[in-house]
Protein backbone atom coordinates (compact mmCIF):
# COMPACT_ATOMS: atom_id res chain seq x y z
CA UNK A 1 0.00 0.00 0.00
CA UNK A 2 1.06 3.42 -1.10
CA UNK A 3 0.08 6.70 1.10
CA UNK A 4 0.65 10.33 -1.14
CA UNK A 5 -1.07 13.05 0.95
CA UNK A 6 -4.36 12.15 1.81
CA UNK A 7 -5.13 10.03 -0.62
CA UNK A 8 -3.75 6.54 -0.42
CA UNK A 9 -3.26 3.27 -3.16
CA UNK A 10 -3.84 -0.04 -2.58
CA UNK A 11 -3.39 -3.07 -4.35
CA UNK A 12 -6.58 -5.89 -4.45
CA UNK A 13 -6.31 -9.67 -6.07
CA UNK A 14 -3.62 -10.06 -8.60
CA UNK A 15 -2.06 -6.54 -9.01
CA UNK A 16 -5.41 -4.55 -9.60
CA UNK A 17 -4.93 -0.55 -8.33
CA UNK A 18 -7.53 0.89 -6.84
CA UNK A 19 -7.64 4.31 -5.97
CA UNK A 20 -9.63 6.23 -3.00
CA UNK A 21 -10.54 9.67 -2.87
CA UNK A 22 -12.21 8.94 0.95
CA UNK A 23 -9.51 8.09 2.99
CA UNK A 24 -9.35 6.06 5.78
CA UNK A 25 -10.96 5.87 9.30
CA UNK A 26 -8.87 4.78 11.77
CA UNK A 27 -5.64 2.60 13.20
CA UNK A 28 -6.43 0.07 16.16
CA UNK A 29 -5.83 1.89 19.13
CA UNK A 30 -7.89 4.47 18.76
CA UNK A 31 -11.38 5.06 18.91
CA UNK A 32 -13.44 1.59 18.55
CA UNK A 33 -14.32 -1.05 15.59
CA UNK A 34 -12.12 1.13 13.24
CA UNK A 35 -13.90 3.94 14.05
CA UNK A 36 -10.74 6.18 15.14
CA UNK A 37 -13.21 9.11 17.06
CA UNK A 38 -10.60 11.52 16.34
CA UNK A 39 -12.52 14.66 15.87
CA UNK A 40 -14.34 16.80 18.46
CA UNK A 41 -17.56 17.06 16.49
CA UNK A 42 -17.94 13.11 16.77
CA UNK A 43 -21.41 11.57 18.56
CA UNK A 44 -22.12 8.28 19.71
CA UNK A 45 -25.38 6.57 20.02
CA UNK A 46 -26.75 3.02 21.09
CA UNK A 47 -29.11 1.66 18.13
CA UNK A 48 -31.27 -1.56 17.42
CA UNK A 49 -30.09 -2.23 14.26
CA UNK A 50 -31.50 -5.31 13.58
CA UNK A 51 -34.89 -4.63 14.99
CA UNK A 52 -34.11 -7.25 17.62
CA UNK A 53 -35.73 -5.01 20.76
CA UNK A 54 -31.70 -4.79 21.66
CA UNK A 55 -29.90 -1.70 21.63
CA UNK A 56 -26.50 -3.46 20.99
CA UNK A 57 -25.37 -1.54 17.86
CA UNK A 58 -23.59 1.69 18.37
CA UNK A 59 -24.32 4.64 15.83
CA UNK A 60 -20.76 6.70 15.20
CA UNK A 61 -21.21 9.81 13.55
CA UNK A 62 -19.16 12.92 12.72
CA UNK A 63 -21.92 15.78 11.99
CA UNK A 64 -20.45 18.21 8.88
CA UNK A 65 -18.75 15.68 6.92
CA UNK A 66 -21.10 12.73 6.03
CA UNK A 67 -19.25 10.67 8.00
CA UNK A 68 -21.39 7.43 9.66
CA UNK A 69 -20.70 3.99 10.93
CA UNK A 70 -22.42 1.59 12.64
CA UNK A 71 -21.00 -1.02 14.91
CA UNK A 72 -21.39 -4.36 15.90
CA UNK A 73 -20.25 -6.02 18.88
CA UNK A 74 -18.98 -10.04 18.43
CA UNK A 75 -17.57 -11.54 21.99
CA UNK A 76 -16.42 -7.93 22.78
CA UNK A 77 -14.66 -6.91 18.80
CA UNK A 78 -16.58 -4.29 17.22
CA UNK A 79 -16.58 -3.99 13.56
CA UNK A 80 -18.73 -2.17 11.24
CA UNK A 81 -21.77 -3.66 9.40
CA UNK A 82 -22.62 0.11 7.74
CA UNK A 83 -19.90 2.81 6.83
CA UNK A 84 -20.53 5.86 4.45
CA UNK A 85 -18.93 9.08 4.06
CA UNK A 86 -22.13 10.25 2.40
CA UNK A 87 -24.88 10.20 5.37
CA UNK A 88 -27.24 7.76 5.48
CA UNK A 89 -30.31 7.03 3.57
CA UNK A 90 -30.52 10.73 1.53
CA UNK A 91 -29.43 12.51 4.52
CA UNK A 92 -26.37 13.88 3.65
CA UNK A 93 -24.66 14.90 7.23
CA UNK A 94 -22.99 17.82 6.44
CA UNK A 95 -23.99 20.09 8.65
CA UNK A 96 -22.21 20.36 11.70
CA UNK A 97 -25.64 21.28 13.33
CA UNK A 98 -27.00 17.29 12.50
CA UNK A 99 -27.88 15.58 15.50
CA UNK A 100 -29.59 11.78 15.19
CA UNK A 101 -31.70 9.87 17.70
CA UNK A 102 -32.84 6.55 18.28
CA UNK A 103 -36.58 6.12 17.58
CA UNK A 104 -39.90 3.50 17.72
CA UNK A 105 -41.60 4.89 15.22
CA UNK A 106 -44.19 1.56 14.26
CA UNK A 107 -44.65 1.55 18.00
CA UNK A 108 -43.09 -2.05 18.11
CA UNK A 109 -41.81 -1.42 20.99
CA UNK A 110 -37.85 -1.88 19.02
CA UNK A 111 -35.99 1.55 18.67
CA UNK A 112 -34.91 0.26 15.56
CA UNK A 113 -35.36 3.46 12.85
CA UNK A 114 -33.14 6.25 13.44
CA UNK A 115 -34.32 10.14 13.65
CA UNK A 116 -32.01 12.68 11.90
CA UNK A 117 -32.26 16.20 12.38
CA UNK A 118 -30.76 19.88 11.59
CA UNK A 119 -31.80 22.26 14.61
CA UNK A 120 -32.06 25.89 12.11
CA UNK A 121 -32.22 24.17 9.03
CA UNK A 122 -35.65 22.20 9.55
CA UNK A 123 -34.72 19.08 8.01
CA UNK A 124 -36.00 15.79 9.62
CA UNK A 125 -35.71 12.33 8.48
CA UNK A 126 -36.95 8.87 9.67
CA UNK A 127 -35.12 6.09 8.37
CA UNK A 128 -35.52 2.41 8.55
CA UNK A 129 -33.32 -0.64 7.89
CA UNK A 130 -33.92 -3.17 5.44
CA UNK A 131 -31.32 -5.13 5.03
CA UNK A 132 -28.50 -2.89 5.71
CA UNK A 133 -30.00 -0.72 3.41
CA UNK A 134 -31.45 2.54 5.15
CA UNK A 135 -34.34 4.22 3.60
CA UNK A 136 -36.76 7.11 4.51
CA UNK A 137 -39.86 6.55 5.84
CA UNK A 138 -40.11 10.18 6.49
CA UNK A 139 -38.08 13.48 5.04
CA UNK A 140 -39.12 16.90 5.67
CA UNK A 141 -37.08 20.34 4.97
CA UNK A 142 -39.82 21.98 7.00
CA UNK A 143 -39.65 20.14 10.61
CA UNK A 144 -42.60 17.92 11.37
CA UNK A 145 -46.02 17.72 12.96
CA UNK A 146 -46.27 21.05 11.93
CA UNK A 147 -43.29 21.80 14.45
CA UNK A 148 -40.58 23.78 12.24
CA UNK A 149 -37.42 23.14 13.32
CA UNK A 150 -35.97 26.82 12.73
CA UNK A 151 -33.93 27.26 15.83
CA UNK A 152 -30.15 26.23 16.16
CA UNK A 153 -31.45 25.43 19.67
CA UNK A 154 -34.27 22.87 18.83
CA UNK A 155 -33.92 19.29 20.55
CA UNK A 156 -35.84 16.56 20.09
CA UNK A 157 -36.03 13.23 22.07
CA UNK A 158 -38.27 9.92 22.00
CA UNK A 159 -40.69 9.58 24.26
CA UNK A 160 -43.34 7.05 26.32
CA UNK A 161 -46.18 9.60 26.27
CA UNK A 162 -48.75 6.86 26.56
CA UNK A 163 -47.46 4.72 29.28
CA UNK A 164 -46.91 1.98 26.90
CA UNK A 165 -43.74 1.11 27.52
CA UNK A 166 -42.91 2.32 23.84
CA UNK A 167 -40.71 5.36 23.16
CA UNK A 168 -42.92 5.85 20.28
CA UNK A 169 -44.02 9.91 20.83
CA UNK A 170 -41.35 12.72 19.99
CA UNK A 171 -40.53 15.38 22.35
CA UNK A 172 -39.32 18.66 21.02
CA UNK A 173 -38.27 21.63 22.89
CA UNK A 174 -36.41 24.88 22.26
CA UNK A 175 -34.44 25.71 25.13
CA UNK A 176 -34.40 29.65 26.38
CA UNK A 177 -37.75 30.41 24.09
CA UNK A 178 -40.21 27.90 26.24
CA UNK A 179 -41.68 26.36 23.39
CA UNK A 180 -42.19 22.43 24.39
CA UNK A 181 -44.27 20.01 21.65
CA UNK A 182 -45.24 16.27 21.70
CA UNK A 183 -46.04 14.70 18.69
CA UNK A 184 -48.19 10.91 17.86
CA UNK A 185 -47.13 9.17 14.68
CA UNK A 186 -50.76 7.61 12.99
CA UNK A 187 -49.25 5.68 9.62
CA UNK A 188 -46.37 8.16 9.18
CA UNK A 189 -48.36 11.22 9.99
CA UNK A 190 -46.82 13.38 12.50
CA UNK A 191 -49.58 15.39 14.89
CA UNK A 192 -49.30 17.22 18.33
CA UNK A 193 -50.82 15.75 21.36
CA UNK A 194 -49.46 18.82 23.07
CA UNK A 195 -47.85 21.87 22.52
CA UNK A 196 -46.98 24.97 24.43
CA UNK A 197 -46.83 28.27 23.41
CA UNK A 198 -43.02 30.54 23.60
CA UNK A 199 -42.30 31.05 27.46
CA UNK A 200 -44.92 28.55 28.87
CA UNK A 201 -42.59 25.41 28.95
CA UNK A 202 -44.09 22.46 30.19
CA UNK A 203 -46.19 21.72 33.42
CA UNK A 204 -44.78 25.18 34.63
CA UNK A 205 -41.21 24.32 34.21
CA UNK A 206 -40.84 27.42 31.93
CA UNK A 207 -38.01 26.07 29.35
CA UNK A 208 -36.88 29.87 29.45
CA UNK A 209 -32.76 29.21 29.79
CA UNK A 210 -30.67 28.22 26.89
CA UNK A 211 -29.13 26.05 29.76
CA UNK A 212 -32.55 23.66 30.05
CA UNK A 213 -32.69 20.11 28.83
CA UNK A 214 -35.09 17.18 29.23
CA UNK A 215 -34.55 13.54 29.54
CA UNK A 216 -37.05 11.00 29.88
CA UNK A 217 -37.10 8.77 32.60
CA UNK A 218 -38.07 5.46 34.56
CA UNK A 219 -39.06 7.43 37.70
CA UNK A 220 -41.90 4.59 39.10
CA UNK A 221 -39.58 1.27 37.76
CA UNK A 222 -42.18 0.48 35.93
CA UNK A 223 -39.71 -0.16 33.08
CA UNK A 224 -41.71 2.71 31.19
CA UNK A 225 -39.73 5.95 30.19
CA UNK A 226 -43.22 7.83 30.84
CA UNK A 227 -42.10 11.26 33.05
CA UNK A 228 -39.54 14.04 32.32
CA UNK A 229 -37.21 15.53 33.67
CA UNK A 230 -36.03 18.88 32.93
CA UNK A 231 -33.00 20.17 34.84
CA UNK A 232 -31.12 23.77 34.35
CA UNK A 233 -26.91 23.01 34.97
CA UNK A 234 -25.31 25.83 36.90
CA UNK A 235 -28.12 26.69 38.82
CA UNK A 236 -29.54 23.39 41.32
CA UNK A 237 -32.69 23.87 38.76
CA UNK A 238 -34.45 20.08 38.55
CA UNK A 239 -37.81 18.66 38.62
CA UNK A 240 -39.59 15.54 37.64
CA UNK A 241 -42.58 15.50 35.55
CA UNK A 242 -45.58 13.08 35.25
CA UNK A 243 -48.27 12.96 32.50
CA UNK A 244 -51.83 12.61 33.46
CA UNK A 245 -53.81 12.31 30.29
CA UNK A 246 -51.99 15.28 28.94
CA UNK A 247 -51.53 17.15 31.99
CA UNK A 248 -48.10 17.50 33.26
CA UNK A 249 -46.92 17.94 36.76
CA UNK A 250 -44.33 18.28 39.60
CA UNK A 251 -43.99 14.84 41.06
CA UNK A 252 -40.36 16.34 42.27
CA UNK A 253 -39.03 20.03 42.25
CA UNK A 254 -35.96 21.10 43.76
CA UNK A 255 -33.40 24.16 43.71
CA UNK A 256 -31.01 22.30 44.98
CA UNK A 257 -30.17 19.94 43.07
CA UNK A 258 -31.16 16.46 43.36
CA UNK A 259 -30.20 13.59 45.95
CA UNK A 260 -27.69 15.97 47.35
CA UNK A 261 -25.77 16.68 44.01
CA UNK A 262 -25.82 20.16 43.75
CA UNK A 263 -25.95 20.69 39.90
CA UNK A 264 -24.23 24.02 40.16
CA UNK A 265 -22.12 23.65 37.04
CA UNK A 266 -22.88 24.89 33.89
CA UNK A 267 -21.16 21.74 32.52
CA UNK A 268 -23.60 18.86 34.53
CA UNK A 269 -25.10 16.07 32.62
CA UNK A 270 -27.93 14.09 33.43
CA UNK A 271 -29.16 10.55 31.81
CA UNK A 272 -31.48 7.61 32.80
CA UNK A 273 -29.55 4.74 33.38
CA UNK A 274 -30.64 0.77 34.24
CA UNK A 275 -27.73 0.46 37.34
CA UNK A 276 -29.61 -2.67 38.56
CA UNK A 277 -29.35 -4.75 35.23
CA UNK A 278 -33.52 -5.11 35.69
CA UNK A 279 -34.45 -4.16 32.04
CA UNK A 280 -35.61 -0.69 33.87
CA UNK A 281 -33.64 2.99 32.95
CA UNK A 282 -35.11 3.84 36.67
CA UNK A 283 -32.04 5.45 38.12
CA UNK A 284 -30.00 8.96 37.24
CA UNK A 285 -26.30 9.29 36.31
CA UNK A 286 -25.07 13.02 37.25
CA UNK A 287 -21.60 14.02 35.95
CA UNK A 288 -18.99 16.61 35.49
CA UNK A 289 -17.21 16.77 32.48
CA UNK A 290 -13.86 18.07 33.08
CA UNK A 291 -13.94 17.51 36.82
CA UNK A 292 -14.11 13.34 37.10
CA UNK A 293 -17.61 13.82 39.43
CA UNK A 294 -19.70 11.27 38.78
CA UNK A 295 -22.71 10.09 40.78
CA UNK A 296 -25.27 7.53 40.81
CA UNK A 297 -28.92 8.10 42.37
CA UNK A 298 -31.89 5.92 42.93
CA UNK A 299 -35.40 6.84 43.86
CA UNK A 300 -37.55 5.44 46.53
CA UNK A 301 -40.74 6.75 46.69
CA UNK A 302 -39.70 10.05 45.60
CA UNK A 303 -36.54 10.21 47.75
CA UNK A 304 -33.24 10.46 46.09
CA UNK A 305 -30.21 8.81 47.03
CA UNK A 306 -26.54 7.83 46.49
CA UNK A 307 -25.88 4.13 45.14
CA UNK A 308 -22.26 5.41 43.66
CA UNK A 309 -20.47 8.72 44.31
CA UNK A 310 -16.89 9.48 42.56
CA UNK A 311 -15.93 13.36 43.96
CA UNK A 312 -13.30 14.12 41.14
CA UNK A 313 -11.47 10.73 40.12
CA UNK A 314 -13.92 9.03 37.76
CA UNK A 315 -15.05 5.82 37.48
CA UNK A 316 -13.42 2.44 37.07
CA UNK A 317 -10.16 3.86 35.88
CA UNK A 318 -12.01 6.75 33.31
CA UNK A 319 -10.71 10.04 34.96
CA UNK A 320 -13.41 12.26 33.64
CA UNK A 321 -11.20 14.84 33.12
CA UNK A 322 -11.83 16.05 29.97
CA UNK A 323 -14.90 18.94 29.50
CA UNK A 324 -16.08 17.26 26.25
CA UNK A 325 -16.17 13.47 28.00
CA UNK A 326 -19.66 11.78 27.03
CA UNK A 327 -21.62 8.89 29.12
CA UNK A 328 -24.36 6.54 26.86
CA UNK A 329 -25.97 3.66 28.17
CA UNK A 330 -25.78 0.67 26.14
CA UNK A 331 -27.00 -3.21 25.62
CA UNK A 332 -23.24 -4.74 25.87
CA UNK A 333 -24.33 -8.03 26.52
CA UNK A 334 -27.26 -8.22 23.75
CA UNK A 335 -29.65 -8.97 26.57
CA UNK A 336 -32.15 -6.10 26.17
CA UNK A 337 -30.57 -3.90 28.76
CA UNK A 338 -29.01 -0.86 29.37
CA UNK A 339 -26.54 -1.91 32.09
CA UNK A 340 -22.85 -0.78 30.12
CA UNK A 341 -21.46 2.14 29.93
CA UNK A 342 -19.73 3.58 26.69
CA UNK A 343 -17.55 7.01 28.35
CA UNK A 344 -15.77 8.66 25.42
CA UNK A 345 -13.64 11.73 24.18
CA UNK A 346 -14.46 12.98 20.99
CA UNK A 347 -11.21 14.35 19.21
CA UNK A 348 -8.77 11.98 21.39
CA UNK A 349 -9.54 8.51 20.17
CA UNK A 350 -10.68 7.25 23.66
CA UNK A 351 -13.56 5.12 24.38
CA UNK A 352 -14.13 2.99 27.60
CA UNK A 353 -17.30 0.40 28.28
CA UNK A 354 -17.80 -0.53 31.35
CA UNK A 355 -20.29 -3.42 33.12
CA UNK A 356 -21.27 -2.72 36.97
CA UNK A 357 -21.62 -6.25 39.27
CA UNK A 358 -23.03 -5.39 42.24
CA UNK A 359 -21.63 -1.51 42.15
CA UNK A 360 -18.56 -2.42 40.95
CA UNK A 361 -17.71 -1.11 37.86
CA UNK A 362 -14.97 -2.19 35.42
CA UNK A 363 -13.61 -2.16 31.68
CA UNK A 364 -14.67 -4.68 29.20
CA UNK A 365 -13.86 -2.55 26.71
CA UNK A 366 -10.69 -0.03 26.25
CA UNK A 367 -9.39 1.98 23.52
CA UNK A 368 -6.59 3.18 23.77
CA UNK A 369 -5.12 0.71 25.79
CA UNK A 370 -2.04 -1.69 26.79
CA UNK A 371 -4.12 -4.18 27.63
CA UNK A 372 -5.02 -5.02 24.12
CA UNK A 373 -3.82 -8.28 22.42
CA UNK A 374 -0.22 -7.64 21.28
CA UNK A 375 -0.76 -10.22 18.70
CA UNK A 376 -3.64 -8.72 17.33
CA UNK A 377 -3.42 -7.23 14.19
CA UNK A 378 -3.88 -3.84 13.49
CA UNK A 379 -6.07 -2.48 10.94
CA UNK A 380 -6.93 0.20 8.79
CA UNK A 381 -9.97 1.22 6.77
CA UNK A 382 -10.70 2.43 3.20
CA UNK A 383 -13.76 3.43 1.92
CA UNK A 384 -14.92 1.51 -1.54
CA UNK A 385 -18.08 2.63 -2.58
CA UNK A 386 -19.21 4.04 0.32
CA UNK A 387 -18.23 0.61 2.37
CA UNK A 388 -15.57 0.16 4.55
CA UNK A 389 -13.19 -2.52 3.86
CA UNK A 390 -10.42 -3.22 6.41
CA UNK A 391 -6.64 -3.70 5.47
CA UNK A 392 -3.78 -5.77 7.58
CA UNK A 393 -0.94 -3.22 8.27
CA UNK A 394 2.72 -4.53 7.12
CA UNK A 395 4.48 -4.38 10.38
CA UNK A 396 7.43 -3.64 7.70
């Protein structure tokens, strides 16, 4: 193999040259499954790709470049079963405002389409697998459900509106504007089942900072993600929400923070997270980006409390110490729960899963890492019509 610039030659069967113009993802080492996670802009997601009811696929995607990848995990290698440099299913990618979402949309109870999106721009598409082939099931320039998608702020996340134990409503929100919709999918036809007017938020938490963001959440264990929680970092800001046939309320409010985290930093995450391995996203990871403060809270009857605290150094070896560090929850194991952790650091390469037995949490997965398999080798991928094809390095 031949490397000029950034353009590179390789040779395939008996002497045949073949030249790409898309160059190459990644070395082992960095990043995982060839995926090499090596710029800032780069997003991870857990996905159902094979409409199993499993989220054990991750979704890697590099928003402004058309750059997508999906993994799959075999005894603990991941590898890619889809790889593009052109989007995904008509949707090109190229913004660096593209954000993409896991979504139920024919209410199977499977979050096995995927929901792309361009806060500002108003594109939306729904796309579903067939095959390995992705195709739209729905594409709009002009939002959806009548919601338009013209803020750079807009968000969007799936949503049990019903109680069904299906993530198949779609919660969209503009943060510092109050504007908060829900929209019902009837045979690919988007319509609100609520929407608020600019300032008036949702049951009175008034969406009015550019700070706010909602998750949903488990907050009964009734293995439903059926209340909200919208939270405000930087100022102690959090509440829970339930919905009572379209009437949301306070089932929680605090200034304070939450279960004695104090979510005074601008930089605070929350996510739903199933800590017990019970199928059920019914407890709340809080961390600090850039500070290695992690915590882990469960709720008993509307109580919050500590079942893992980590004041600055991490967890299981992750320090945490870098302000652009992301946390998703992810079906490791192929068992139809949430129990690993994927930690990552877009722009550095690094990505970390870890499993928790009994509170305990540790690596099964590690990239970079001396722990890998010396004899191993290392790879490198191409792109060949829009496909990624992996090459043995020449350790000469």
């Amino acid at each position: 193999m031949r490397t000029h610039g950034r353009c590179k030659w390789f040779a395939l069967g008996c002497g045949l040259l073949v030249w790409s113009a898309v160059l190459v993802r990644a070395q082992t080492g960095l990043g995982i499954g060839g995926y090499d996670l090596s710029s800032a802009a780069d997003r991870i997601i857990a996905f159902d790709y094979n409409s199993s009811g499993k989220q054990d696929h991750l979704v890697c995607y590099r928003p402004g470049t058309g750059v997508i990848w999906i993994l799959q995990n075999t005894a603990g290698r991941f590898s890619p079963v889809f790889a593009s440099s052109n989007g995904i299913g008509g949707y090109d990618l190229k913004s660096t405002n593209d954000l993409i979402i896991p979504f139920d949309y024919d209410s199977s109870g499977k979050m096995d389409h995927l929901l792309l999106y361009r806060p500002g721009g108003g594109a939306v598409y729904i796309l579903k697998n067939v095959s390995g082939t992705f195709v739209p099931v729905y594409a709009s320039g002009n939002g959806i459900g009548g919601y338009n998608m013209a803020a750079t702020t807009d968000l969007i996340i799936p949503f049990d509106y019903n109680g069904s134990g299906k993530q198949d409503h779609l919660l969209l929100y503009r943060p510092g504007n109050g504007i908060c919709w829900i929209l019902q999918n009837v045979g690919g036809t988007f319509s609100p089942v609520y929407a608020s007017a600019a300032g008036a938020g949702i049951g009175t938490y008034n969406l009015m900072s550019t700070a706010d963001r909602i998750i949903a959440f488990d907050y009964n264990s009734t293995g439903k993600l059926d209340h909200l929680v919208p939270y405000r970092p930087g100022t102690g800001i959090v509440w829970v929400l339930q919905n009572v046939n379209g009437n949301f309320s306070m089932v929680f409010y605090s200034t304070n923070g939450i279960g004695t985290y104090n979510l005074m930093s601008t930089a605070d995450q929350v996510l739903a997270y199933d800590y017990s391995g019970t199928g059920k996203q019914d407890h709340l990871i809080l961390f600090r980006p850039g500070t290695g403060i992690i915590w882990m809270l469960q709720n008993v009857n509307g109580t919050f409390s500590m079942v893992f605290w980590s004041g600055g150094s991490g967890i299981a070896g992750y320090n945490l110490t870098a302000t652009n560090d992301q946390i998703v929850p992810f079906d490791y194991d192929s068992d139809g729960k949430l129990d690993h952790l994927v930690l990552y650091r877009p722009g550095a390469g690094i990505c970390w899963i870890l499993q928790n037995v009994q509170g305990t949490f540790s690596p099964v997965y590690i990239q970079p890492s001396s722990l890998l398999d010396a004899s191993t080798p290392a790879k490198e991928y191409i792109y060949l019509n829009d496909k990624a094809v992996a090459i043995e390095s020449n350790p000469q």
